[in-house]
PDB file of N, CA and C in Angstrom:
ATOM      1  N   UNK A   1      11.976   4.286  -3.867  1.00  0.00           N
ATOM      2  CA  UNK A   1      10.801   5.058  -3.519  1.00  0.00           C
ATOM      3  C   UNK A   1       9.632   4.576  -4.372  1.00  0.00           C
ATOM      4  N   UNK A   2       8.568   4.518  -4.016  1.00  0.00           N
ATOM      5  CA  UNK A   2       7.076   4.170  -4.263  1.00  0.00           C
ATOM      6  C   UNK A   2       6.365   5.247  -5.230  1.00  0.00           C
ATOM      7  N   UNK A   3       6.320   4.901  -6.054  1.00  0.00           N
ATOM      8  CA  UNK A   3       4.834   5.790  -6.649  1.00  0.00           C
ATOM      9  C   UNK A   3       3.167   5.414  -6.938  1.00  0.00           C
ATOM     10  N   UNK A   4       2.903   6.795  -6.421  1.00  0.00           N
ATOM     11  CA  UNK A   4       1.602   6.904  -6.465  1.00  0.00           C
ATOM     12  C   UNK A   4       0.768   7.722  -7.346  1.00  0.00           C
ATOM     13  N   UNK A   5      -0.162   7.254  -8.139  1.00  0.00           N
ATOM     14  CA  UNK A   5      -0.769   7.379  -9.117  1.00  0.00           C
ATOM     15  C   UNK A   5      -1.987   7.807  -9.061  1.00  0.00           C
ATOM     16  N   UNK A   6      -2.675   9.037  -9.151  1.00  0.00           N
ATOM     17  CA  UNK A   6      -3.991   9.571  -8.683  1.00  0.00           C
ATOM     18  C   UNK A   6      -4.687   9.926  -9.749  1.00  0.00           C
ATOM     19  N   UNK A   7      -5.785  10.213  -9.929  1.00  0.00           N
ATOM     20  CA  UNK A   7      -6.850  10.760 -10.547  1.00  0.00           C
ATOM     21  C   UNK A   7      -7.514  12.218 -10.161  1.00  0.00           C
ATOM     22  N   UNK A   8      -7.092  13.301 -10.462  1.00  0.00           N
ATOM     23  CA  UNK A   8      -7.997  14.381  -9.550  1.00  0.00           C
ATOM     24  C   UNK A   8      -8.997  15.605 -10.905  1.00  0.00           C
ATOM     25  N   UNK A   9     -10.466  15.534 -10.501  1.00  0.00           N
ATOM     26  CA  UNK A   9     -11.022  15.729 -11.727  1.00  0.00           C
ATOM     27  C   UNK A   9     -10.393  17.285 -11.958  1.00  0.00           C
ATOM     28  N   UNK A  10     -10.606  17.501 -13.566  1.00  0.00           N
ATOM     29  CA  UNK A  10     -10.526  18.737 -13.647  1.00  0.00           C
ATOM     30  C   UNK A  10     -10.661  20.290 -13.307  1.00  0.00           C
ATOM     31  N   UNK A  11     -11.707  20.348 -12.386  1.00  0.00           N
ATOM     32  CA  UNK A  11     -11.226  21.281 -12.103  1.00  0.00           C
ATOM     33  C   UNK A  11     -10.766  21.291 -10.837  1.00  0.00           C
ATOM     34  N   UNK A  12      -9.872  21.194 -10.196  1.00  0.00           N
ATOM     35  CA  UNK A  12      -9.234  20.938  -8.888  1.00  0.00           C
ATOM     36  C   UNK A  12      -7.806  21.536  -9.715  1.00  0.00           C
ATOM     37  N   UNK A  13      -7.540  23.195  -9.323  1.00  0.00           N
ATOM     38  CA  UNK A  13      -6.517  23.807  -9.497  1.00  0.00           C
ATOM     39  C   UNK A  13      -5.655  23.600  -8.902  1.00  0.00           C
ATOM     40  N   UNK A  14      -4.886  23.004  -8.528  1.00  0.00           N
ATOM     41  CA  UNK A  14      -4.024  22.961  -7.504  1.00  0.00           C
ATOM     42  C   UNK A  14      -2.311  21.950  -8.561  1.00  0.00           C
ATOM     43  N   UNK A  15      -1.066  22.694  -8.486  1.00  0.00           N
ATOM     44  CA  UNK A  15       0.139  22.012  -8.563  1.00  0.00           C
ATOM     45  C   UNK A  15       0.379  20.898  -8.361  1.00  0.00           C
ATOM     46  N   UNK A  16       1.276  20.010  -8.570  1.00  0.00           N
ATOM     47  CA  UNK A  16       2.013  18.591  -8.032  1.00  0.00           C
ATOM     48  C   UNK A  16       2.724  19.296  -6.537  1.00  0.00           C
ATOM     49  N   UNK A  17       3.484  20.085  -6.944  1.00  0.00           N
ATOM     50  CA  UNK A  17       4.438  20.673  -5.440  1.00  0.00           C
ATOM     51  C   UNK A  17       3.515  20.659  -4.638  1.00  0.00           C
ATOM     52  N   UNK A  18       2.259  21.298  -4.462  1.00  0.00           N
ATOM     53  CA  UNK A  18       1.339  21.787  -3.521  1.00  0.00           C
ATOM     54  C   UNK A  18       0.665  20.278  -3.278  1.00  0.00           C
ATOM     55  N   UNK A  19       0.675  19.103  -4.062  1.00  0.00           N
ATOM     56  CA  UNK A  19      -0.208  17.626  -3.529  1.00  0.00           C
ATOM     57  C   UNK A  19       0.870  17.443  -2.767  1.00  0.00           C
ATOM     58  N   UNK A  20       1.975  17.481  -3.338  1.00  0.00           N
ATOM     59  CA  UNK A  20       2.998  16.687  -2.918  1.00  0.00           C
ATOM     60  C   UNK A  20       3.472  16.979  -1.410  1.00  0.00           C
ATOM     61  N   UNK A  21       3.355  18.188  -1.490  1.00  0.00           N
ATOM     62  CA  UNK A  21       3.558  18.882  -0.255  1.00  0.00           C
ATOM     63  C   UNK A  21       2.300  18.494   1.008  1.00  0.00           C
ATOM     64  N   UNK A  22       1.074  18.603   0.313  1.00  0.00           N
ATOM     65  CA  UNK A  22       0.160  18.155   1.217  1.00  0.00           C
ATOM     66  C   UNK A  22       0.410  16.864   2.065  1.00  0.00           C
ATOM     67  N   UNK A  23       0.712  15.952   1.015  1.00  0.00           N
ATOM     68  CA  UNK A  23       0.568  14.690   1.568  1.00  0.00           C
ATOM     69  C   UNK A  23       1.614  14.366   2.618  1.00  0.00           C
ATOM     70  N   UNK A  24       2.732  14.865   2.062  1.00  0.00           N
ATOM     71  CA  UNK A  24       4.099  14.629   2.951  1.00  0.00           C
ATOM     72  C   UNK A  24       4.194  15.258   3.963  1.00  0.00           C
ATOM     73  N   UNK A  25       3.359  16.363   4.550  1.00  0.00           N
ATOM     74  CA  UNK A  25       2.836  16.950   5.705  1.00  0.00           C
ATOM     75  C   UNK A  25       2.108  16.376   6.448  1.00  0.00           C
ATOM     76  N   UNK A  26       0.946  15.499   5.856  1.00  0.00           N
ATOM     77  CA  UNK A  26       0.488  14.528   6.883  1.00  0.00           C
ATOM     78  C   UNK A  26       1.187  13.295   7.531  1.00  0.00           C
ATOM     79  N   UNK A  27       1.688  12.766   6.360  1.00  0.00           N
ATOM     80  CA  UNK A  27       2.669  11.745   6.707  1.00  0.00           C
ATOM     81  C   UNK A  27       3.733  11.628   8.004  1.00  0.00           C
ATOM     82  N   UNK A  28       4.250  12.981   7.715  1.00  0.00           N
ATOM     83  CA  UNK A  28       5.166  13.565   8.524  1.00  0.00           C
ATOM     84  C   UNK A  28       4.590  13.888  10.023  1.00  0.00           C
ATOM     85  N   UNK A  29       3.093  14.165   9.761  1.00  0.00           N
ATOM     86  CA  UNK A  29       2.418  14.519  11.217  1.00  0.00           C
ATOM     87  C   UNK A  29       2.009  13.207  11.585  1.00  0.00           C
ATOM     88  N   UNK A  30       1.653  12.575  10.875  1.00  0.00           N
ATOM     89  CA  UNK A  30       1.116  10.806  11.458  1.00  0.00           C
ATOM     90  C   UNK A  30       2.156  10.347  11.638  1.00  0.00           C
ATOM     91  N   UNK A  31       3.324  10.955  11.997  1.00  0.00           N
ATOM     92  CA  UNK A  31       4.852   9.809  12.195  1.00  0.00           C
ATOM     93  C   UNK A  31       5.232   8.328  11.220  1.00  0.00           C
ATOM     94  N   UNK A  32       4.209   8.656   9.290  1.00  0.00           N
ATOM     95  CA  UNK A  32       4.662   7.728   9.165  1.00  0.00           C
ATOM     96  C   UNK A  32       6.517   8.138   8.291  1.00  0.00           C
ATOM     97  N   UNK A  33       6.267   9.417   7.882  1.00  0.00           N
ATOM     98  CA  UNK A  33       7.321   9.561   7.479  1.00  0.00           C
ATOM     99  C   UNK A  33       8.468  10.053   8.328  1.00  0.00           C
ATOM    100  N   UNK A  34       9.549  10.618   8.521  1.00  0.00           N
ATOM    101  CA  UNK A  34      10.693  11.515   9.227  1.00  0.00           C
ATOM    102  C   UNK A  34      10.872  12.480   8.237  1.00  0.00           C
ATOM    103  N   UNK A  35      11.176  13.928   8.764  1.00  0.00           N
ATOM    104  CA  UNK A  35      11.375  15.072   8.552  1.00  0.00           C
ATOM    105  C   UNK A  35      12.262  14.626   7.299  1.00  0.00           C
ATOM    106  N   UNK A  36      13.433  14.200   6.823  1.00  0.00           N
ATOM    107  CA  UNK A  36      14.369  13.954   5.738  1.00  0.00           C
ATOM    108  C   UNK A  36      12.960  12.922   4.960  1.00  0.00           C
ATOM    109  N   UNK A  37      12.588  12.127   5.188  1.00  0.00           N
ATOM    110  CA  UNK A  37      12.019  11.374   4.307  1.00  0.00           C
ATOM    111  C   UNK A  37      10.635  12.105   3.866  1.00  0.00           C
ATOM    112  N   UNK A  38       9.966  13.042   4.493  1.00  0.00           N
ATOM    113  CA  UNK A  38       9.040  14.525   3.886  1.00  0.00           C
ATOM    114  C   UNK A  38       9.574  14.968   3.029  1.00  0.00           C
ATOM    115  N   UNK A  39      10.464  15.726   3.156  1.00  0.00           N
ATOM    116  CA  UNK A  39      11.613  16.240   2.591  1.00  0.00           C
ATOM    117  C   UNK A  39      11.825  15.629   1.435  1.00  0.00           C
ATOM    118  N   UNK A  40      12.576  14.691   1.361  1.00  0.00           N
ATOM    119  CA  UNK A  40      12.989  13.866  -0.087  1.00  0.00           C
ATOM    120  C   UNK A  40      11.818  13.903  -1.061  1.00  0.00           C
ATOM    121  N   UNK A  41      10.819  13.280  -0.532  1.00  0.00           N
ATOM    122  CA  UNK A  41       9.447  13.155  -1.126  1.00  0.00           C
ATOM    123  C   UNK A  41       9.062  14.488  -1.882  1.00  0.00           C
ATOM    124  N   UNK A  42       8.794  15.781  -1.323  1.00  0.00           N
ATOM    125  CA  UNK A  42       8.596  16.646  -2.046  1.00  0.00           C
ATOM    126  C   UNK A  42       9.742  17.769  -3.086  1.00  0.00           C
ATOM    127  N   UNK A  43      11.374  16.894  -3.124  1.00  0.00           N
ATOM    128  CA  UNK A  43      11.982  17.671  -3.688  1.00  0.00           C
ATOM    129  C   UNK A  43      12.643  18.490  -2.612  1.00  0.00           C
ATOM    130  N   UNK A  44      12.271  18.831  -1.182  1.00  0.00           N
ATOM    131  CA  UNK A  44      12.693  20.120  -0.850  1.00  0.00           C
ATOM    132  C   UNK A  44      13.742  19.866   0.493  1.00  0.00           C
ATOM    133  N   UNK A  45      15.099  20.936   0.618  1.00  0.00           N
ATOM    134  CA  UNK A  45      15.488  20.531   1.674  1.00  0.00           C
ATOM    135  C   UNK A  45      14.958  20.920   3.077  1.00  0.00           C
ATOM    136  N   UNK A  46      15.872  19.741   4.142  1.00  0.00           N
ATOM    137  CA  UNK A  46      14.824  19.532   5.402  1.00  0.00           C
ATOM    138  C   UNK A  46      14.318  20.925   5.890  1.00  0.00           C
ATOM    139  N   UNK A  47      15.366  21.924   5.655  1.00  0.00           N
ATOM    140  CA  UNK A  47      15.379  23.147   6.303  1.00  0.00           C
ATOM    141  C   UNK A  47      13.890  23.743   5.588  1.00  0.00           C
ATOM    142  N   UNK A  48      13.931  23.892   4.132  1.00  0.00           N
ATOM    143  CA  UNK A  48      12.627  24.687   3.861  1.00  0.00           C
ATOM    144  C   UNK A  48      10.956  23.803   4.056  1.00  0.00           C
ATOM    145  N   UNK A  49      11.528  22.310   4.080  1.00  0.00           N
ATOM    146  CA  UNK A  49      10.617  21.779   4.181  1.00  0.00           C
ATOM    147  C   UNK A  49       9.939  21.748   5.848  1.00  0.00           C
ATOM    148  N   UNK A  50      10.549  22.050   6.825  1.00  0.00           N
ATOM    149  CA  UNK A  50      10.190  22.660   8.027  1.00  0.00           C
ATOM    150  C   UNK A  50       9.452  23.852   7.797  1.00  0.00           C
ATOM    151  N   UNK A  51      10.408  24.808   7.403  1.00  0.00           N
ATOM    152  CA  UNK A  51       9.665  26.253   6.936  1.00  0.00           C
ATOM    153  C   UNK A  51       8.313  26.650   6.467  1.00  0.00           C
ATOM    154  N   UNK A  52       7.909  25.477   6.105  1.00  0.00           N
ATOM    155  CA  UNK A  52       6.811  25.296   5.354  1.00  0.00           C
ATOM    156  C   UNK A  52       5.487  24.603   6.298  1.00  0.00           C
ATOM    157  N   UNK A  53       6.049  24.062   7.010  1.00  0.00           N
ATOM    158  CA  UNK A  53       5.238  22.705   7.929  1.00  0.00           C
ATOM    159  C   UNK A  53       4.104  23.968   8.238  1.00  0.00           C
ATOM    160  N   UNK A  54       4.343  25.107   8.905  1.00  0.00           N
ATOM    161  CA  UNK A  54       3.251  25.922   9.412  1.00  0.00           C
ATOM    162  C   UNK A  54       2.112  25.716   8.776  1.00  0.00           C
ATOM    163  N   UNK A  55       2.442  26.048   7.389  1.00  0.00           N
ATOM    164  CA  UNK A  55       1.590  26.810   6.493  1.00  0.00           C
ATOM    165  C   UNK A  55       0.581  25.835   5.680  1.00  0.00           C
ATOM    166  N   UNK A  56       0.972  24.121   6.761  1.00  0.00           N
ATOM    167  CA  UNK A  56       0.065  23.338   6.793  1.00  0.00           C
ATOM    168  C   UNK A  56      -0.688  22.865   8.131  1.00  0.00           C
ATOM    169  N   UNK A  57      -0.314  23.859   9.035  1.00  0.00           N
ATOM    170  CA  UNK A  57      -1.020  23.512  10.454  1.00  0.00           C
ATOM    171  C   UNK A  57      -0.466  22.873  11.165  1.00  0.00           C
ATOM    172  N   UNK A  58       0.915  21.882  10.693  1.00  0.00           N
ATOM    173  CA  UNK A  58       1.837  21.169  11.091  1.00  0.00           C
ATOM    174  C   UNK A  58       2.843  21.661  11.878  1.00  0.00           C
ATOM    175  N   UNK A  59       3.073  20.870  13.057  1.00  0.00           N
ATOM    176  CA  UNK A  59       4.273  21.763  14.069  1.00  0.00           C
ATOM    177  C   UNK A  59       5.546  20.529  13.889  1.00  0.00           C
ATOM    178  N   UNK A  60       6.464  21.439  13.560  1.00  0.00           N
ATOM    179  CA  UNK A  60       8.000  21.356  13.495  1.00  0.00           C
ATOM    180  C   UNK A  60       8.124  19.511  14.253  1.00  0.00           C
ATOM    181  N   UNK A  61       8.326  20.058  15.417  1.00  0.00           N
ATOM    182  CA  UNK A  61       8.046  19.521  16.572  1.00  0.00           C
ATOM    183  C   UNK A  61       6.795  17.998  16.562  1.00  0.00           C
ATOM    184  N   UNK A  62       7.292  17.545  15.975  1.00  0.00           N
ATOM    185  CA  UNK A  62       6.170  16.236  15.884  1.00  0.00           C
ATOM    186  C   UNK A  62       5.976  14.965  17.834  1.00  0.00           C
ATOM    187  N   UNK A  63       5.803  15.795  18.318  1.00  0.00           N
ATOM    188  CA  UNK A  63       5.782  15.003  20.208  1.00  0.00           C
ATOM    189  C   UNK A  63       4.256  15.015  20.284  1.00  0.00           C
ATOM    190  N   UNK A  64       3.926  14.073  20.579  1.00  0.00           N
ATOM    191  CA  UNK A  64       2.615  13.691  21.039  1.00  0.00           C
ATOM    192  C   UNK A  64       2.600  14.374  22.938  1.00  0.00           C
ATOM    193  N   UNK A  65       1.330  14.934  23.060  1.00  0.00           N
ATOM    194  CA  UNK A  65       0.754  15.414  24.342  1.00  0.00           C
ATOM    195  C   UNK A  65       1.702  14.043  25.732  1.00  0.00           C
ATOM    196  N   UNK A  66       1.074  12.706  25.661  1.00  0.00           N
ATOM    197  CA  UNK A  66       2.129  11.952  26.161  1.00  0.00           C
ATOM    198  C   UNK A  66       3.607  12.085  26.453  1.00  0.00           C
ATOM    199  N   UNK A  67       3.937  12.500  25.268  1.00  0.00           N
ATOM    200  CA  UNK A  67       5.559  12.192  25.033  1.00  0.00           C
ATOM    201  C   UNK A  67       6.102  13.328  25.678  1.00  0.00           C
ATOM    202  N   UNK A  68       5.415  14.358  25.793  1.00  0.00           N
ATOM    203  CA  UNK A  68       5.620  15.852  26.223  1.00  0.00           C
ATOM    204  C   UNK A  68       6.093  15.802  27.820  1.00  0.00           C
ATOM    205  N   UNK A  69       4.892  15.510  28.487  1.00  0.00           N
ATOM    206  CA  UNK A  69       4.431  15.116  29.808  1.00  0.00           C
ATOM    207  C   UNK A  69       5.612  14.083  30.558  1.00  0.00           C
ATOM    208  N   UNK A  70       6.039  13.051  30.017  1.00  0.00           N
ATOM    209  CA  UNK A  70       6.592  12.203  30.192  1.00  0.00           C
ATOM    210  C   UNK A  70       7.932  12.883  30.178  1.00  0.00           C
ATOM    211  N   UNK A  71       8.612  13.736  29.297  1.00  0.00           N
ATOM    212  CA  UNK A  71       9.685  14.617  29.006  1.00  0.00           C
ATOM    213  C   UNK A  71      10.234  15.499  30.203  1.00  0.00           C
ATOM    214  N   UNK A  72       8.834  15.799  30.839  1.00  0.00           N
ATOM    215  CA  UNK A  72       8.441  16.837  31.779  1.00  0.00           C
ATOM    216  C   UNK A  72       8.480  16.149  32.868  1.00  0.00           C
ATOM    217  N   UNK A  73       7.918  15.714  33.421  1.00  0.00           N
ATOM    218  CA  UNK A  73       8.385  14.399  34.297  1.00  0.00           C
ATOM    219  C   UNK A  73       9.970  13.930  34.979  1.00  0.00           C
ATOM    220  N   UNK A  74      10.705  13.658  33.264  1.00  0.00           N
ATOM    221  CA  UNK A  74      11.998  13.242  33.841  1.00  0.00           C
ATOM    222  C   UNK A  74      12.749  14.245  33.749  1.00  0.00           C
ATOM    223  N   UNK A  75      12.017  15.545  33.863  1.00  0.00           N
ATOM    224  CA  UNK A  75      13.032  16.300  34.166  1.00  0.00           C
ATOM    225  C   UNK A  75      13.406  17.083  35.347  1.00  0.00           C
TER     226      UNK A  75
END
């Protein structure tokens, strides 16, 4: 695993869990990461790390509008 090394000025209150969590939520929504590899990244298992996805605007469910349609389609 990769580390990344930031700078964030002082007053920017915010935890490591809570960056960590941020970032691996986007990741996870840009499909560059997978749900286990979010997961790993912030410490947490897949299950709570789902649990959590909301409470970044993030849906469970990572399917693009396309992928949906297309789903719908062959069915």
């Amino acid at each position: 695993m990769q580390t990344l090394q930031i700078q964030l000025p002082d007053t920017i209150n915010i935890d490591m869990q809570e960056i960590q969590m941020l970032l691996a939520s986007k990741l996870y929504e840009k499909g560059v990461l997978s749900v286990g590899q979010a997961a790993q990244m912030t410490g947490l298992s897949k299950r709570t790390f789902m649990e959590l996805l909301g409470h970044y605007q993030v849906s469970v469910l990572n399917y693009s509008a396309e992928d949906i349609m297309q789903d719908f389609e062959n069915a």
